[in-house]
N, C-alpha and C. Protein backbone atom coordinates (compact mmCIF):
# COMPACT_ATOMS: atom_id res chain seq x y z
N UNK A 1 -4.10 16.15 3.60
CA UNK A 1 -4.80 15.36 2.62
C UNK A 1 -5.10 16.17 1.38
N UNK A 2 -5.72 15.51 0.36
CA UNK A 2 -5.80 16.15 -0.82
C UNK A 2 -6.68 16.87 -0.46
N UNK A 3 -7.66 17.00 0.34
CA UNK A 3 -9.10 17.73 0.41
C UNK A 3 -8.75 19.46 0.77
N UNK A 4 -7.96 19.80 0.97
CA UNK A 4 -7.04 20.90 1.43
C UNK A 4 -6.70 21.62 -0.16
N UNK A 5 -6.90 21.38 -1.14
CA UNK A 5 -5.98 21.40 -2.38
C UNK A 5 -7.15 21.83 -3.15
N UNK A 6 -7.24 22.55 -4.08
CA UNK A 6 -7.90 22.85 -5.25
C UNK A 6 -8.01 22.06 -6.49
N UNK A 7 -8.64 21.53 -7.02
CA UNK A 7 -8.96 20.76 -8.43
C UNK A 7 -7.60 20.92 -9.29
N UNK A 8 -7.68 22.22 -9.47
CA UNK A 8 -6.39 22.54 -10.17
C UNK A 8 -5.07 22.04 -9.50
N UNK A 9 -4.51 21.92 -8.45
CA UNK A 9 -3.53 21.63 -7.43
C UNK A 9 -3.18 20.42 -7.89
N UNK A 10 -4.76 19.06 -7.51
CA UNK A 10 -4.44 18.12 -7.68
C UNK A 10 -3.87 17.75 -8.55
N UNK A 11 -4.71 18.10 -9.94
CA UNK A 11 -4.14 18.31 -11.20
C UNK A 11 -2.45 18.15 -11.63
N UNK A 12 -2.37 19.22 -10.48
CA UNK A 12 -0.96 19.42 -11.10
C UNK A 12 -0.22 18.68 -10.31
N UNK A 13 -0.23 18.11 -9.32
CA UNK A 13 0.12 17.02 -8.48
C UNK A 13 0.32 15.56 -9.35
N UNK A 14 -0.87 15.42 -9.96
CA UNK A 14 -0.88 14.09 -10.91
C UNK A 14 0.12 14.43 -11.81
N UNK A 15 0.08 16.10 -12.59
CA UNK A 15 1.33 15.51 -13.51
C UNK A 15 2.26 15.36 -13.21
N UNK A 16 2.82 16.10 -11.90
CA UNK A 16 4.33 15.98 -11.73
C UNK A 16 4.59 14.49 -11.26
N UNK A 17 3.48 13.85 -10.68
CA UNK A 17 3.74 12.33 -10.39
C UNK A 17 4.05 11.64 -11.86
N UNK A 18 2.98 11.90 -12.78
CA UNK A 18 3.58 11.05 -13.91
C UNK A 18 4.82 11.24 -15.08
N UNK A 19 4.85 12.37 -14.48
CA UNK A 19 6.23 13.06 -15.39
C UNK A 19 7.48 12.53 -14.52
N UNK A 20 7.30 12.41 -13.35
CA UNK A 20 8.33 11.54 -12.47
C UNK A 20 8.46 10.08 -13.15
N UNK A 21 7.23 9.48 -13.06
CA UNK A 21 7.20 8.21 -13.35
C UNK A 21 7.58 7.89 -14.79
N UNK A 22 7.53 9.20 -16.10
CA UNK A 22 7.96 9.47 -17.24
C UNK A 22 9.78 9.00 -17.35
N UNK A 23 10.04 10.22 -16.46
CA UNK A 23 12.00 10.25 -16.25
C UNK A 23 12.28 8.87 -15.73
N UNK A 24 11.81 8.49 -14.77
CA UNK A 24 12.48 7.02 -14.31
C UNK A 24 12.36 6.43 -15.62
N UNK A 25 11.26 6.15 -16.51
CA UNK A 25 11.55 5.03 -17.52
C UNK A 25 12.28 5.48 -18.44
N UNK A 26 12.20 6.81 -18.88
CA UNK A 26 13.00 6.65 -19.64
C UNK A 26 12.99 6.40 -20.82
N UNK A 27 13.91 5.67 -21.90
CA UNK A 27 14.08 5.37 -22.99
C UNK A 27 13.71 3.51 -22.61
N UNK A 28 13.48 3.06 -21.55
CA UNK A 28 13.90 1.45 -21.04
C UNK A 28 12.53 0.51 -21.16
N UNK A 29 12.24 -0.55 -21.34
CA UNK A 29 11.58 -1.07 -21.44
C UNK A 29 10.54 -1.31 -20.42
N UNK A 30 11.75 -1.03 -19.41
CA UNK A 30 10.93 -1.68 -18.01
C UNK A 30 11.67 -0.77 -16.91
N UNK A 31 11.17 -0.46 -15.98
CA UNK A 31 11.86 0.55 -15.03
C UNK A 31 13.41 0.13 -14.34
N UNK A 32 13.43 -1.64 -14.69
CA UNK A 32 14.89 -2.36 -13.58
C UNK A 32 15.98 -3.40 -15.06
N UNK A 33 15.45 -2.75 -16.44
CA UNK A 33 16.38 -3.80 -16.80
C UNK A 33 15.15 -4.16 -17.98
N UNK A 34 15.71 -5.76 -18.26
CA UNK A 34 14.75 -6.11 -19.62
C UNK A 34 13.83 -6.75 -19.48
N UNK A 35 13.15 -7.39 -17.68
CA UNK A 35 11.85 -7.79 -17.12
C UNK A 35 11.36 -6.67 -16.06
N UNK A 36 10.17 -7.25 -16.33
CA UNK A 36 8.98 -6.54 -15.54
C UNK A 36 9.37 -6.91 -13.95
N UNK A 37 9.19 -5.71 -12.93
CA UNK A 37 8.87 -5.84 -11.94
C UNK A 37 7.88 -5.62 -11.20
N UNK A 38 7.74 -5.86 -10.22
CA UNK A 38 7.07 -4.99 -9.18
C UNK A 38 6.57 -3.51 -9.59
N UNK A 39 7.37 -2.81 -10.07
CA UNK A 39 7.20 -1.80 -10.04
C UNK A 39 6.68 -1.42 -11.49
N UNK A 40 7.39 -2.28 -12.61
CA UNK A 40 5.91 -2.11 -13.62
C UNK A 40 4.85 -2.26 -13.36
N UNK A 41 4.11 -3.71 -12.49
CA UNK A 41 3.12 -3.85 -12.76
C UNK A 41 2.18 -2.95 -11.60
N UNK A 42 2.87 -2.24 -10.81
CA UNK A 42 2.47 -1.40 -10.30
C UNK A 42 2.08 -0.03 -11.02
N UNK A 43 2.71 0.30 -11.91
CA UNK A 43 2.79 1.41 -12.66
C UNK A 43 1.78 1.33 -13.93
N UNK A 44 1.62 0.07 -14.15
CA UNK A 44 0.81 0.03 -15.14
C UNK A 44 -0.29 -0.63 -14.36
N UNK A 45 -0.85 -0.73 -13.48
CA UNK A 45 -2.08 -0.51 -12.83
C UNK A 45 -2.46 0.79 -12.40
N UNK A 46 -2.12 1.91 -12.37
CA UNK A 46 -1.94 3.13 -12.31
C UNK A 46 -2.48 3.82 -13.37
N UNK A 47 -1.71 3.79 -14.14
CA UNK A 47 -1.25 4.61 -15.58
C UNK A 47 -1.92 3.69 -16.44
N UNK A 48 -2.63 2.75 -16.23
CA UNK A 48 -3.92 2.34 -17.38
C UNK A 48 -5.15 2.89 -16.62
N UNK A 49 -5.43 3.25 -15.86
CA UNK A 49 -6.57 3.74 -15.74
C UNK A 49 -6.86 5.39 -16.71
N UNK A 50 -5.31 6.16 -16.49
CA UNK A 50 -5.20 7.32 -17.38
C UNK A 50 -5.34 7.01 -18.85
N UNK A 51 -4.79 5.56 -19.35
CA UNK A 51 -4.57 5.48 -20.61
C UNK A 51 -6.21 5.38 -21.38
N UNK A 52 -6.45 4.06 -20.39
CA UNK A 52 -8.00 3.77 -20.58
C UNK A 52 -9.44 4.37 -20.45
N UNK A 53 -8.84 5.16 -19.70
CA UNK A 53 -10.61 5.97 -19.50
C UNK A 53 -11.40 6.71 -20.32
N UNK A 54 -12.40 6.27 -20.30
CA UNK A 54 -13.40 6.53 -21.57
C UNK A 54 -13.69 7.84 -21.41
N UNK A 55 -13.26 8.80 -21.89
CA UNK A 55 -13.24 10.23 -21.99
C UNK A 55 -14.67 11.47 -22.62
N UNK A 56 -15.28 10.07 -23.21
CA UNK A 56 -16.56 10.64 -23.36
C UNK A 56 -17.39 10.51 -22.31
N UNK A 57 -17.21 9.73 -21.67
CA UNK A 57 -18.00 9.48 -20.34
C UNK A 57 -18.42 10.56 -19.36
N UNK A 58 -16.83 11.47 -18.97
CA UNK A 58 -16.71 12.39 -18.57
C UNK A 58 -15.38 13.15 -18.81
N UNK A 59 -15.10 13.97 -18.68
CA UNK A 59 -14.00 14.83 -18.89
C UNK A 59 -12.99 14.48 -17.97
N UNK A 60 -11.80 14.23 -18.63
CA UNK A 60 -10.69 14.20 -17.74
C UNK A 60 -9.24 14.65 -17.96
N UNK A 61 -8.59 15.77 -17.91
CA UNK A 61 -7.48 16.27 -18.45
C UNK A 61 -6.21 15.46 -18.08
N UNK A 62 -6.30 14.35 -16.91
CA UNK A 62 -4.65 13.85 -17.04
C UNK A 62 -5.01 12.57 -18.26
N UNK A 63 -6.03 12.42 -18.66
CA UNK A 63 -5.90 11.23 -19.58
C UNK A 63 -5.76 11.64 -20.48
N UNK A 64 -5.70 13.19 -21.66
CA UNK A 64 -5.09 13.77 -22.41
C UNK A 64 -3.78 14.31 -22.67
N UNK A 65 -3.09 14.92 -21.03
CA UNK A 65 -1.97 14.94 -20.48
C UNK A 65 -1.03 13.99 -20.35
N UNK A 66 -1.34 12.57 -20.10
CA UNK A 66 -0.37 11.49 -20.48
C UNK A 66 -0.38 11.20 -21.71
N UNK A 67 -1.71 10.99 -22.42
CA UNK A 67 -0.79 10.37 -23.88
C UNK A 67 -0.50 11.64 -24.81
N UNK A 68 -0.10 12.87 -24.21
CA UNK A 68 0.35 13.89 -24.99
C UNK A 68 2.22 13.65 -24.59
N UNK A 69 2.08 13.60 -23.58
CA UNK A 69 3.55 14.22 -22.68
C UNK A 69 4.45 13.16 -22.21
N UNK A 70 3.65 11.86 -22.41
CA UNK A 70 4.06 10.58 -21.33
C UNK A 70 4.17 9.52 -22.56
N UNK A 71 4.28 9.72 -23.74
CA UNK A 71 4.17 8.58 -24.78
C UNK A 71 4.84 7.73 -24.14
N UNK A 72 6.14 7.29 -23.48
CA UNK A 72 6.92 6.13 -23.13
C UNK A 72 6.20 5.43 -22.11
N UNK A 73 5.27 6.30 -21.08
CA UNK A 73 4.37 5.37 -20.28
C UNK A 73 3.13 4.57 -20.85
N UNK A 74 2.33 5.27 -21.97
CA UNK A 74 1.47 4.97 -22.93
C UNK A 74 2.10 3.31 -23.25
N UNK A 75 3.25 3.52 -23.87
CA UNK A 75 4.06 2.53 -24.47
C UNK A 75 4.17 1.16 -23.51
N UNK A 76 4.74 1.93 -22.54
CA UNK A 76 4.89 0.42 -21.23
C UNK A 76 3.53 -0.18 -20.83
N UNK A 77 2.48 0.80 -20.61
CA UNK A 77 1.45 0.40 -20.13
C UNK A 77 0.58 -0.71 -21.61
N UNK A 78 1.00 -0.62 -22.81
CA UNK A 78 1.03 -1.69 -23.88
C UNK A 78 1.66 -2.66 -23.64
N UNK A 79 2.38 -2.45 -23.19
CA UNK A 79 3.75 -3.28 -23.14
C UNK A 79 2.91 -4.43 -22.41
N UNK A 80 3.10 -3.98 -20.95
CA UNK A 80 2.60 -4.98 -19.96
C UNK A 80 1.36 -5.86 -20.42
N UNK A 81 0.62 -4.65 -20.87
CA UNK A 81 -1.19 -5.06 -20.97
C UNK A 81 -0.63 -6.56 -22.02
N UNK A 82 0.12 -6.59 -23.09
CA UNK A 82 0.12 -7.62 -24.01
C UNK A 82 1.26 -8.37 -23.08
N UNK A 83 1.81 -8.51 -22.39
CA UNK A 83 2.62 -9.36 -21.76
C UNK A 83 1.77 -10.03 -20.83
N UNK A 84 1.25 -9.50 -20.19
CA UNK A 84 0.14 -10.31 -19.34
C UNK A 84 -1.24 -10.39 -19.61
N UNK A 85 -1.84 -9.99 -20.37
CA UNK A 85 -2.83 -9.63 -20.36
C UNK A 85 -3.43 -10.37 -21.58
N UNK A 86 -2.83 -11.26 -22.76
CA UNK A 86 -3.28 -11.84 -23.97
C UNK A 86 -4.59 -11.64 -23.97
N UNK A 87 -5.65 -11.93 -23.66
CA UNK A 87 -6.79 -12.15 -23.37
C UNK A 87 -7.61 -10.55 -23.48
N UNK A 88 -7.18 -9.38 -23.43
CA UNK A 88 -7.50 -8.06 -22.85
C UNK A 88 -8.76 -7.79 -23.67
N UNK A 89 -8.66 -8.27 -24.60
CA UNK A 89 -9.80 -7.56 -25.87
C UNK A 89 -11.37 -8.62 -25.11
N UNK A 90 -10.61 -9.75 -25.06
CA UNK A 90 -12.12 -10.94 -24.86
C UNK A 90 -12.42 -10.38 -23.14
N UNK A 91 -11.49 -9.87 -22.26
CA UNK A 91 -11.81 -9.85 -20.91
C UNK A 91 -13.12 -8.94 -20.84
């Protein structure tokens, strides 16, 4: 389990997950083609919590780490949020 792992470990665990999840997308809109799957909206339930988190709240280095390194996930996780989400500002 993670509890075995050092702060730092995890850390670096998260990026190599999102730098994975970086290479799969790619240059592509969507991880399977020119609609959303499964696996976007999986990914962008994920990767909006990094995008979104209020950073003054408390400190958090992968939510600086993605929108430094991960712009194309930044991007999708827009993507989706206005594809499904019209409403996001009033929610």
């Amino acid at each position: 389990g993670l509890g075995i792992h050092t702060a730092e470990e995890i850390e670096a665990l998260g990026r190599d997950d999102l730098q994975t999840l970086s290479d799969m997308l790619g240059e592509k809109d969507y991880f399977f083609g020119t609609h959303p799957t499964l696996l976007d909206l999986t990914a962008f339930s994920v990767v909006a919590q990094f995008v979104y988190f209020d950073t003054k709240e408390a400190p958090f280095p992968l939510h600086d780490w993605v929108m430094e390194n991960c712009k194309n996930l930044v991007a999708h996780v827009e993507r989706i949020k206005d594809a499904c989400f019209p409403d996001w500002k009033e929610m």
